[in-house]
PDB file of N, CA and C in Angstrom:
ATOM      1  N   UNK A   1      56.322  90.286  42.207  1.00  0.00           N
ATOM      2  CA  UNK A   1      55.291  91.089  42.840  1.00  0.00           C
ATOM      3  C   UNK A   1      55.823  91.741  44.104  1.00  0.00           C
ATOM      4  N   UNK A   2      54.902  92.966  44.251  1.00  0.00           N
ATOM      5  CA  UNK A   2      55.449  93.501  45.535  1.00  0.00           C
ATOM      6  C   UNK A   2      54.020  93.297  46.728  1.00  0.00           C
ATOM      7  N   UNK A   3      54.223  93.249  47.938  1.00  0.00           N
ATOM      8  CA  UNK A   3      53.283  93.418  48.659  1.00  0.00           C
ATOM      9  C   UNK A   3      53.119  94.314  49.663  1.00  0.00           C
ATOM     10  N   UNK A   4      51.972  95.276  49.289  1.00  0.00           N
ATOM     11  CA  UNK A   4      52.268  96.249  50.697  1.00  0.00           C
ATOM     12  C   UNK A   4      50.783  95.756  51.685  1.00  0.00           C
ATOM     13  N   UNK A   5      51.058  96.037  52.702  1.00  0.00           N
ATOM     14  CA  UNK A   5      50.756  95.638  53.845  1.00  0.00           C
ATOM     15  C   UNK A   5      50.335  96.600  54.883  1.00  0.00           C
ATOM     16  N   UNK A   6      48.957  96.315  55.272  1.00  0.00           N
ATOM     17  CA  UNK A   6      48.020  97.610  55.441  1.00  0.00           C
ATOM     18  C   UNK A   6      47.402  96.904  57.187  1.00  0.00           C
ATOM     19  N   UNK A   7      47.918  97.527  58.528  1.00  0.00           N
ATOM     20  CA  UNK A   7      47.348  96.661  59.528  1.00  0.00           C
ATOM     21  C   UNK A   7      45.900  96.926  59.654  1.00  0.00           C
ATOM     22  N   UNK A   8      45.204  96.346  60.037  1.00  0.00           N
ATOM     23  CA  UNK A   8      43.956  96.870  59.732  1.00  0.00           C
ATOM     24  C   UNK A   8      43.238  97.262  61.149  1.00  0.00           C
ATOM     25  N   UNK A   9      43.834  97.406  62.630  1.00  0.00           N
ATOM     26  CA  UNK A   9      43.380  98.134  63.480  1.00  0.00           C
ATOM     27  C   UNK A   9      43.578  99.317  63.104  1.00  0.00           C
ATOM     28  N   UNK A  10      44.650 100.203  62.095  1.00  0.00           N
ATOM     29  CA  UNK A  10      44.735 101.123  61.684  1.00  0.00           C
ATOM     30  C   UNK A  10      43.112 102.033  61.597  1.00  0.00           C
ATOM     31  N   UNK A  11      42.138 100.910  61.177  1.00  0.00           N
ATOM     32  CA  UNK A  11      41.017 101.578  60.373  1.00  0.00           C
ATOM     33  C   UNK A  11      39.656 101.568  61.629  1.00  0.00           C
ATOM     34  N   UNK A  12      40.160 102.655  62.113  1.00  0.00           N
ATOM     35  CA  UNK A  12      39.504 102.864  63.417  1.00  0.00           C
ATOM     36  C   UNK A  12      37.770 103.690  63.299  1.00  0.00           C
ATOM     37  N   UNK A  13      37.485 103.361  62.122  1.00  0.00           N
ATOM     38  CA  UNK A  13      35.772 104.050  61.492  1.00  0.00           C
ATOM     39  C   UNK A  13      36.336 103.520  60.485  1.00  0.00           C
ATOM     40  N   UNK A  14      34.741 103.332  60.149  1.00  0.00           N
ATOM     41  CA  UNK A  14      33.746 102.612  58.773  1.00  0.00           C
ATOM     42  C   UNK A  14      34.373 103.660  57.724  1.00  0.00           C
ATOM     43  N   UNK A  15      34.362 104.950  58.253  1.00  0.00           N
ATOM     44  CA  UNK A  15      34.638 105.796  57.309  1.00  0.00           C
ATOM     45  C   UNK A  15      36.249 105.696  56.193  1.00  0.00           C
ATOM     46  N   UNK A  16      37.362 105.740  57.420  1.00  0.00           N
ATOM     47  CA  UNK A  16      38.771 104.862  57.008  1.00  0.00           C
ATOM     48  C   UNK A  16      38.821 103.371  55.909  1.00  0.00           C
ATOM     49  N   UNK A  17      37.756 102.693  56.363  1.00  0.00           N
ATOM     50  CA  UNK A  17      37.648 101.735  55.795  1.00  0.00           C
ATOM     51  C   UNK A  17      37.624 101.763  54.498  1.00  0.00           C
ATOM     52  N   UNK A  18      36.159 102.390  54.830  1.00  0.00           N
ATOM     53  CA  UNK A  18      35.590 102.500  52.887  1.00  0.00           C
ATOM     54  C   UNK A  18      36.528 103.687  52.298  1.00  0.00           C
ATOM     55  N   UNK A  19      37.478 104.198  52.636  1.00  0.00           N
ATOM     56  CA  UNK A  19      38.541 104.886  51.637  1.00  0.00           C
ATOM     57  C   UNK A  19      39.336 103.840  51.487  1.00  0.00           C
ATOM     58  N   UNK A  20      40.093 103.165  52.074  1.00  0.00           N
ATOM     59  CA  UNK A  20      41.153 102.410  52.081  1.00  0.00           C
ATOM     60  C   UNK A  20      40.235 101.350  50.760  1.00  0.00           C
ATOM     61  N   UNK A  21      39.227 100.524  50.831  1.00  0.00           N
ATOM     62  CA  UNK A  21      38.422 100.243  49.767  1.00  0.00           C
ATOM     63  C   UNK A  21      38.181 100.777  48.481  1.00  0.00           C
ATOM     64  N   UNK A  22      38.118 102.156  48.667  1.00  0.00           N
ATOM     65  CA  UNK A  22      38.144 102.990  47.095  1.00  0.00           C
ATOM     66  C   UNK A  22      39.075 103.007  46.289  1.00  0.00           C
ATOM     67  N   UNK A  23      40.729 102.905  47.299  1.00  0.00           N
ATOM     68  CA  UNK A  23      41.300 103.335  47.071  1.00  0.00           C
ATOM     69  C   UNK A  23      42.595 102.221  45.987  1.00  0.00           C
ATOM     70  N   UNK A  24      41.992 101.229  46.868  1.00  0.00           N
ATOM     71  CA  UNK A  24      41.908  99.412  45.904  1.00  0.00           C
ATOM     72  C   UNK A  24      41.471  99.818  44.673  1.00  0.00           C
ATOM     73  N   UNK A  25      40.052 100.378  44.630  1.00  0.00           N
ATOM     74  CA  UNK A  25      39.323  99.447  43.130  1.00  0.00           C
ATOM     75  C   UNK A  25      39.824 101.022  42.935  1.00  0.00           C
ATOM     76  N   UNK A  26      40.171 101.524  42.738  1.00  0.00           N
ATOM     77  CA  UNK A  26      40.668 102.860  42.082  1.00  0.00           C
ATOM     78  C   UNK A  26      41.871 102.005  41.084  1.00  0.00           C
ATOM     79  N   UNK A  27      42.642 101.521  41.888  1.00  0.00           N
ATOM     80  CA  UNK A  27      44.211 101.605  41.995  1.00  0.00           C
ATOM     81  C   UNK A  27      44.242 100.300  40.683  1.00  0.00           C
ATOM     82  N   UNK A  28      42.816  99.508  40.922  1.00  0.00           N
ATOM     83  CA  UNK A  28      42.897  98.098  40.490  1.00  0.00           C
ATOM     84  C   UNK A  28      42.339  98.628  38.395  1.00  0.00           C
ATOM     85  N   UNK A  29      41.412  99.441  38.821  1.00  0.00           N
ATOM     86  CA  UNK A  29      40.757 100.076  37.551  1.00  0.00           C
ATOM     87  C   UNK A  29      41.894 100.828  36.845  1.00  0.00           C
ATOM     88  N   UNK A  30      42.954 101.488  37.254  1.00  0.00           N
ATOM     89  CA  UNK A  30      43.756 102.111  36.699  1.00  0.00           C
ATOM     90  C   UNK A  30      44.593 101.915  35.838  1.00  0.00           C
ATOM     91  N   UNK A  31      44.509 101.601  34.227  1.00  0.00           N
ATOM     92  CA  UNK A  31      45.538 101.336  33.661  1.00  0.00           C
ATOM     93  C   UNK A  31      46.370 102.232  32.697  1.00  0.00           C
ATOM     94  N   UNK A  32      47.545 102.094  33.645  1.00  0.00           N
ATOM     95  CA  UNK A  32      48.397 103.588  32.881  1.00  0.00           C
ATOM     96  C   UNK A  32      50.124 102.826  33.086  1.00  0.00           C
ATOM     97  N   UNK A  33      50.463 103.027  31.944  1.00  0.00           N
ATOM     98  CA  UNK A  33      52.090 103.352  32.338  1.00  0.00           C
ATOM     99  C   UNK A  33      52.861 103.459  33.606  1.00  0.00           C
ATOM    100  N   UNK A  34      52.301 104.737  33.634  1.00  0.00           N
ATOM    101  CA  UNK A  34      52.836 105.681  34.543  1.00  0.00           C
ATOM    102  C   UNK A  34      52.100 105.088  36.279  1.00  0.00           C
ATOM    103  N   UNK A  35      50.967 104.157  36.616  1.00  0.00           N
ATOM    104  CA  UNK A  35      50.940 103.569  37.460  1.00  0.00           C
ATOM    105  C   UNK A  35      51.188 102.258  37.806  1.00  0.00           C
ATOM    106  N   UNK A  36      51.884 101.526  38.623  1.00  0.00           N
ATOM    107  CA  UNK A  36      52.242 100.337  39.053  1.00  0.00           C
ATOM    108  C   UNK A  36      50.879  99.339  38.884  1.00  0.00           C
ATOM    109  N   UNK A  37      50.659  98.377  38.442  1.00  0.00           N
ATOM    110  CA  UNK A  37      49.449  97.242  38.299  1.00  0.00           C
ATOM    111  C   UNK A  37      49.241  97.133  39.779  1.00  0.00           C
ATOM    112  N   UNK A  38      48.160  97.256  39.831  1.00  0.00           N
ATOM    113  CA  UNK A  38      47.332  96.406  41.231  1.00  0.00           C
ATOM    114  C   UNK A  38      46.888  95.044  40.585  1.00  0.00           C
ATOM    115  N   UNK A  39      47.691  93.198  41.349  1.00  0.00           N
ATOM    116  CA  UNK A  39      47.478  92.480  41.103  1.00  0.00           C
ATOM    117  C   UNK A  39      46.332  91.931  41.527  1.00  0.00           C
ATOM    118  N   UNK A  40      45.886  92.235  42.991  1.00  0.00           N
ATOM    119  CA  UNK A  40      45.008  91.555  43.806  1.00  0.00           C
ATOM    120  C   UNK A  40      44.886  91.706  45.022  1.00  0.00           C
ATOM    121  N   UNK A  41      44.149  91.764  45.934  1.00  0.00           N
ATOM    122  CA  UNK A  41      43.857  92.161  47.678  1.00  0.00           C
ATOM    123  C   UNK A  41      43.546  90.824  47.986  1.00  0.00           C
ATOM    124  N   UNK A  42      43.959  90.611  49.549  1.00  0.00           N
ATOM    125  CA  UNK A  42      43.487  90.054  50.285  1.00  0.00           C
ATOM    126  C   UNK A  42      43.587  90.147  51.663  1.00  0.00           C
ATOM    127  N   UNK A  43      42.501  89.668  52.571  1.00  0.00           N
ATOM    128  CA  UNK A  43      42.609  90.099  54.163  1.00  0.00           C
ATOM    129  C   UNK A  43      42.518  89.274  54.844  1.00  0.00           C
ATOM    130  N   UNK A  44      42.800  89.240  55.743  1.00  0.00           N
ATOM    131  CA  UNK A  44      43.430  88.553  57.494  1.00  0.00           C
ATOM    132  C   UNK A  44      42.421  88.930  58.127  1.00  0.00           C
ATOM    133  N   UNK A  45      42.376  88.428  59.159  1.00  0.00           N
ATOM    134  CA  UNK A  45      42.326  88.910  60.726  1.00  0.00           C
ATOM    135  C   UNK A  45      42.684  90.229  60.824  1.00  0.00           C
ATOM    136  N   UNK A  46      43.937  90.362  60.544  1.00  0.00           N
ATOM    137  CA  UNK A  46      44.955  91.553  60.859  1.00  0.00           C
ATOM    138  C   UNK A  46      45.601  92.543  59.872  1.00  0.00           C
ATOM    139  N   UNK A  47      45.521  91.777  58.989  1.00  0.00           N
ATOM    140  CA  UNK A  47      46.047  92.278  57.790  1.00  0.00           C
ATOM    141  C   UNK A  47      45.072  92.720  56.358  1.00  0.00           C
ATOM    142  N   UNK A  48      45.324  93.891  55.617  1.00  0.00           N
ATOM    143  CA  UNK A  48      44.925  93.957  54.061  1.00  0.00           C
ATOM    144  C   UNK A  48      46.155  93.766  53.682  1.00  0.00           C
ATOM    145  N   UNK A  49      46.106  93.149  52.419  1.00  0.00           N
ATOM    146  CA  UNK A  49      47.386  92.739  51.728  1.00  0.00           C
ATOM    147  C   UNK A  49      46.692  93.430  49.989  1.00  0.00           C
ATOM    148  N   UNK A  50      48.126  94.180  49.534  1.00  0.00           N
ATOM    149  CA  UNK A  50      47.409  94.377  48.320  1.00  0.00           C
ATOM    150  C   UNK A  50      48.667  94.520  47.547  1.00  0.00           C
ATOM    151  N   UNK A  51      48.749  93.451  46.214  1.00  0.00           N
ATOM    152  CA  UNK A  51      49.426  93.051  45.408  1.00  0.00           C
ATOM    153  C   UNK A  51      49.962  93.601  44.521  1.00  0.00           C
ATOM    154  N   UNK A  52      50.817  94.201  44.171  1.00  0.00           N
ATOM    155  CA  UNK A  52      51.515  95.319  43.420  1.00  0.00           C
ATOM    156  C   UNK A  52      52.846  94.604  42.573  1.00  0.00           C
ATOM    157  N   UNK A  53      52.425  95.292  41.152  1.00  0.00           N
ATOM    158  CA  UNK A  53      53.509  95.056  40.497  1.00  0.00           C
ATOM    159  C   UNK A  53      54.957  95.357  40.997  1.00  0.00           C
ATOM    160  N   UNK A  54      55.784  95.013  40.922  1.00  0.00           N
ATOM    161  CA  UNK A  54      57.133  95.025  41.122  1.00  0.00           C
ATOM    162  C   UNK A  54      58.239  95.674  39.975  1.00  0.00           C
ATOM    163  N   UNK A  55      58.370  97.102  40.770  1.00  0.00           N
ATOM    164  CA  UNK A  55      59.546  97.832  39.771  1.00  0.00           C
ATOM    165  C   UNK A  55      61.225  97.749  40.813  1.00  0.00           C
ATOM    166  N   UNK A  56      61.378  96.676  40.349  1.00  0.00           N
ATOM    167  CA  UNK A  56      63.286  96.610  40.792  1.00  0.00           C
ATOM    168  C   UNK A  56      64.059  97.860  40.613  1.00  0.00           C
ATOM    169  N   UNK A  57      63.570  98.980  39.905  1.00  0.00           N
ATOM    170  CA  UNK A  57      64.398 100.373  40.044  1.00  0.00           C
ATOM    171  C   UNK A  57      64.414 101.085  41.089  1.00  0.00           C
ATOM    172  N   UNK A  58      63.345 100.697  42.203  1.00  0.00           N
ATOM    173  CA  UNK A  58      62.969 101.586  43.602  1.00  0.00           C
ATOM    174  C   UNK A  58      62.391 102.810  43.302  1.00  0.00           C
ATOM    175  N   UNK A  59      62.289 103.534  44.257  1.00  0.00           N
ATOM    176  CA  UNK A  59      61.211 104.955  44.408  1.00  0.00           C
ATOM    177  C   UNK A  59      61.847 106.161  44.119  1.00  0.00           C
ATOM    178  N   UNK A  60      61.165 107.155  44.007  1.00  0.00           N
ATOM    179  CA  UNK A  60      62.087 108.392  43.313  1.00  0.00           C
ATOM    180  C   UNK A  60      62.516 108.897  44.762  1.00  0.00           C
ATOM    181  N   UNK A  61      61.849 108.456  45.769  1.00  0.00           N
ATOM    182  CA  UNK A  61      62.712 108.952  46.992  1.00  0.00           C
ATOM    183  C   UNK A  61      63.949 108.803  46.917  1.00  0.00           C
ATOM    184  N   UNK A  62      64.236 107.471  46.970  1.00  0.00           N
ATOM    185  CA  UNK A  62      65.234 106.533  47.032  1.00  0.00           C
ATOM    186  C   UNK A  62      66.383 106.955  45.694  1.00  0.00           C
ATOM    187  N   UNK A  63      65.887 107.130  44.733  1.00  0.00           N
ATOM    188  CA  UNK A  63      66.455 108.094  43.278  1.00  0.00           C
ATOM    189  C   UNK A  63      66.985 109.133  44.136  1.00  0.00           C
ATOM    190  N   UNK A  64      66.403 110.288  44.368  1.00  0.00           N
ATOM    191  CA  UNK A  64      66.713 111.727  44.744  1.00  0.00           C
ATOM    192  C   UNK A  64      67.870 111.636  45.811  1.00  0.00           C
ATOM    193  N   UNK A  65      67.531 110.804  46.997  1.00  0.00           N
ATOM    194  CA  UNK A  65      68.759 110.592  48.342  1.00  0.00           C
ATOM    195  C   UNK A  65      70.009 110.203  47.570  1.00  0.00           C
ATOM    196  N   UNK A  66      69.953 109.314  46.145  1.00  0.00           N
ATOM    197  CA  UNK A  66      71.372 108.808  46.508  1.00  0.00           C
ATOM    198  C   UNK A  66      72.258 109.655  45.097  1.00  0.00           C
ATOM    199  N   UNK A  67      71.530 110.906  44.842  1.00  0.00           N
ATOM    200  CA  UNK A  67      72.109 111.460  44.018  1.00  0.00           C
ATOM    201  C   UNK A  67      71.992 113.230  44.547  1.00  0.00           C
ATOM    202  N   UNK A  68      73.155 113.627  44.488  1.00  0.00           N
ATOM    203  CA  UNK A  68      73.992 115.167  44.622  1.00  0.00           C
ATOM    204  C   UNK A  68      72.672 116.201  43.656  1.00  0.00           C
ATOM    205  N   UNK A  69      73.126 115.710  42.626  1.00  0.00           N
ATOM    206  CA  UNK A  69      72.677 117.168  41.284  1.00  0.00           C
ATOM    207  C   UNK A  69      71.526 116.164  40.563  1.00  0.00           C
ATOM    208  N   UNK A  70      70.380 117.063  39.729  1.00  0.00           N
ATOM    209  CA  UNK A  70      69.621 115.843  38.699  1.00  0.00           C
ATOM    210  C   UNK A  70      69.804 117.057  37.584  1.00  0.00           C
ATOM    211  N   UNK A  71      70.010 116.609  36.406  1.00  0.00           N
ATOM    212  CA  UNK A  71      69.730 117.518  35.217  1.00  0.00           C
ATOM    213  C   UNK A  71      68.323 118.283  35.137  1.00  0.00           C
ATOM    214  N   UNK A  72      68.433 119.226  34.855  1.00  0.00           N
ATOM    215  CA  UNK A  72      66.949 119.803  34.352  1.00  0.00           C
ATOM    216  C   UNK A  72      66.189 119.019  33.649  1.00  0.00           C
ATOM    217  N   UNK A  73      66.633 118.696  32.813  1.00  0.00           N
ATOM    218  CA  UNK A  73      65.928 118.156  31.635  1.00  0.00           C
ATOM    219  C   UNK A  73      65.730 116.472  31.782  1.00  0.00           C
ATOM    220  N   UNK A  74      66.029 115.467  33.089  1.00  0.00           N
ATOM    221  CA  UNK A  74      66.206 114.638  33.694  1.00  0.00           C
ATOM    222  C   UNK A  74      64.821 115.076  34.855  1.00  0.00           C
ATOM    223  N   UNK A  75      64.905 115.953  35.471  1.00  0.00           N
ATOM    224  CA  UNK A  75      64.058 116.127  36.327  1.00  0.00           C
ATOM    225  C   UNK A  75      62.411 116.603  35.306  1.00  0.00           C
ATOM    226  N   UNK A  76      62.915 117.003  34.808  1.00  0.00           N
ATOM    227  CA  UNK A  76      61.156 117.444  33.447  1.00  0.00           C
ATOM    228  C   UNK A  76      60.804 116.340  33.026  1.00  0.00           C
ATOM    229  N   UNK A  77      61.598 114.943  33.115  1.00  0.00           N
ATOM    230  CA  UNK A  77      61.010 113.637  32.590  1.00  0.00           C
ATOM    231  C   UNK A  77      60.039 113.012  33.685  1.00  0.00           C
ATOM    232  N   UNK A  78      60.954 113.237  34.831  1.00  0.00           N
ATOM    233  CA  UNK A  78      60.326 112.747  36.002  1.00  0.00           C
ATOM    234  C   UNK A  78      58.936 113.296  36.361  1.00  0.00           C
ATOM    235  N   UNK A  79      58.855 114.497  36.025  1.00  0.00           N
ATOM    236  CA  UNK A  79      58.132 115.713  36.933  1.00  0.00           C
ATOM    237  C   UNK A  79      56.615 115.257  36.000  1.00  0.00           C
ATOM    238  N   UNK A  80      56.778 114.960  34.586  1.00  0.00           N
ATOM    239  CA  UNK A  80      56.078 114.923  33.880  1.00  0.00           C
ATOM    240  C   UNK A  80      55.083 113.414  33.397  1.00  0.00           C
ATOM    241  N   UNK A  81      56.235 112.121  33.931  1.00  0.00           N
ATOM    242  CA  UNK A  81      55.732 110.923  34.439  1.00  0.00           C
ATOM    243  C   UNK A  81      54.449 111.323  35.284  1.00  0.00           C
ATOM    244  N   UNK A  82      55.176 111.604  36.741  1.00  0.00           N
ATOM    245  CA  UNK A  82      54.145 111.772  37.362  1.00  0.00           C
ATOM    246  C   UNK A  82      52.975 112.390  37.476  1.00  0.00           C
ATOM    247  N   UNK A  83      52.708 113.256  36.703  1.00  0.00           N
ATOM    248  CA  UNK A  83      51.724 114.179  36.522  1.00  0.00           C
ATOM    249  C   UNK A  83      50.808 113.560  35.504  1.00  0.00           C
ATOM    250  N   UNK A  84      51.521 112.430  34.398  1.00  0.00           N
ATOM    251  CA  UNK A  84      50.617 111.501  34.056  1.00  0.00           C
ATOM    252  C   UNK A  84      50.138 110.105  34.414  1.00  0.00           C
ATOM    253  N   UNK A  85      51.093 109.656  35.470  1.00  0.00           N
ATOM    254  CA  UNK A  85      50.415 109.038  36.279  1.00  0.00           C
ATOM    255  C   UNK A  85      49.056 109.621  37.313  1.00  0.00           C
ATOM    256  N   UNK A  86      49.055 111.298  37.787  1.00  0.00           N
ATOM    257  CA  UNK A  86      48.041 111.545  38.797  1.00  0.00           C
ATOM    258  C   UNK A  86      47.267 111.456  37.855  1.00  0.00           C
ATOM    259  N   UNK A  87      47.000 112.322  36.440  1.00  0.00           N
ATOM    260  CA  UNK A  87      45.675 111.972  35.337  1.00  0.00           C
ATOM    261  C   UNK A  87      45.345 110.955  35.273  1.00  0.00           C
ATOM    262  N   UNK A  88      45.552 109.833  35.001  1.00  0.00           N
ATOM    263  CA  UNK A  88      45.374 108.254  34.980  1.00  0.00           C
ATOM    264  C   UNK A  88      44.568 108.288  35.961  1.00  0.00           C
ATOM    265  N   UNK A  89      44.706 108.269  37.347  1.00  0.00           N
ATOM    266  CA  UNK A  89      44.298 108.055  38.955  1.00  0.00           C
ATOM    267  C   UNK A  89      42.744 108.858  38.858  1.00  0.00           C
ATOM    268  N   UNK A  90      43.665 110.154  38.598  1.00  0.00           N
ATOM    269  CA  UNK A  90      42.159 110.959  39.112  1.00  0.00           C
ATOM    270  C   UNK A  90      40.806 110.778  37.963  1.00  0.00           C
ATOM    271  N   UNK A  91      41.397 110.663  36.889  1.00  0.00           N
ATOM    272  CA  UNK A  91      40.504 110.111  35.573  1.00  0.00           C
ATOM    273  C   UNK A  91      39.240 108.771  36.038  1.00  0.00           C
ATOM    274  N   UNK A  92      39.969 107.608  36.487  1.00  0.00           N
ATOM    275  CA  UNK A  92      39.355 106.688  37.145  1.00  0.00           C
ATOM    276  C   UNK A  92      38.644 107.159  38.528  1.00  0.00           C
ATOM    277  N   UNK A  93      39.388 108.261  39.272  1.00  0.00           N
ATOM    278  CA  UNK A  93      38.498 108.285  40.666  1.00  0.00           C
ATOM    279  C   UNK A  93      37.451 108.887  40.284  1.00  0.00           C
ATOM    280  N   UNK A  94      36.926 109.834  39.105  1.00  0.00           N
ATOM    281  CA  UNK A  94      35.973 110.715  38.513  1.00  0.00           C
ATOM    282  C   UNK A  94      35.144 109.560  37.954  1.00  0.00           C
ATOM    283  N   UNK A  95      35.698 108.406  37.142  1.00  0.00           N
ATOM    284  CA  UNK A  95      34.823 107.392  36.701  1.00  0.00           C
ATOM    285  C   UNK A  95      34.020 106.753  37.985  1.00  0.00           C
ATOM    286  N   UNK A  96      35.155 106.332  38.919  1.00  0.00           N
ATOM    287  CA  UNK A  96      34.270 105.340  39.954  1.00  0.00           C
ATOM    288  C   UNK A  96      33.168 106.089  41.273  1.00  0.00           C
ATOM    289  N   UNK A  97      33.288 107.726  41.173  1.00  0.00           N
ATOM    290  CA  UNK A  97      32.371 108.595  41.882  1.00  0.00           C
ATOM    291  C   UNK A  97      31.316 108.504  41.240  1.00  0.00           C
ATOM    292  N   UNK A  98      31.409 109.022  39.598  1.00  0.00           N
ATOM    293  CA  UNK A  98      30.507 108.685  38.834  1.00  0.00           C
ATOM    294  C   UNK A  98      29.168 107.429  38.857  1.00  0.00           C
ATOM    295  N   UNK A  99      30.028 106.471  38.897  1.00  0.00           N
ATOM    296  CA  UNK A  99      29.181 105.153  38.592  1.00  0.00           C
ATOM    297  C   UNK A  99      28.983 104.989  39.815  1.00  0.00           C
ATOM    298  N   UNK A 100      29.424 105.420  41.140  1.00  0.00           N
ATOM    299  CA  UNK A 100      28.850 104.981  42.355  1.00  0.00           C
ATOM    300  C   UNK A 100      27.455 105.862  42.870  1.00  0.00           C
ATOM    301  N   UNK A 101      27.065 106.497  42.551  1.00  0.00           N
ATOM    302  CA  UNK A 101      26.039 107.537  42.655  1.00  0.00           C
ATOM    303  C   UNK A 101      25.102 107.425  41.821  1.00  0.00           C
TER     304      UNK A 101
END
């Protein structure tokens, strides 16, 4: 598992809050390939903690810096992951606007 780590004076209005909240049960409702599993949240005092699957390949940042040239046809795989990972996301954020109203 991975854990990212959210300080929570960060969330300076109710308003910050309840996104950072959406943005959980979004993430948690989402099941796609193309997005990382949300395992589970939990909070501190100080801390949101929110539980993320673990990909040992690292980030496409981290991809792109340590390479010169990418193939075309290497970069259309990538380009096209992600674009079905945002459908996945935004699919569910349309469900959970939906049912919240």
């Amino acid at each position: 598992y991975a854990v990212k780590v959210i300080q929570n004076n960060i969330f300076t209005s109710a308003l910050k809050k309840e996104r950072i909240q959406k943005e959980i049960e979004i993430l948690q409702n989402t099941n796609s390939e193309y997005v990382v599993d949300c395992i589970g949240t939990n909070k501190s005092q100080n801390n949101t903690y929110i539980f993320l699957q673990f990909c040992n390949g690292g980030d496409l940042s981290q991809c792109l810096k340590s390479r010169v040239y990418m193939p075309e046809g290497e970069a259309h795989v990538i380009y096209r992951q992600i674009m079905k990972g945002m459908e996945a996301i935004n699919k569910e954020k349309t469900r959970f606007i939906e049912t919240s109203n």
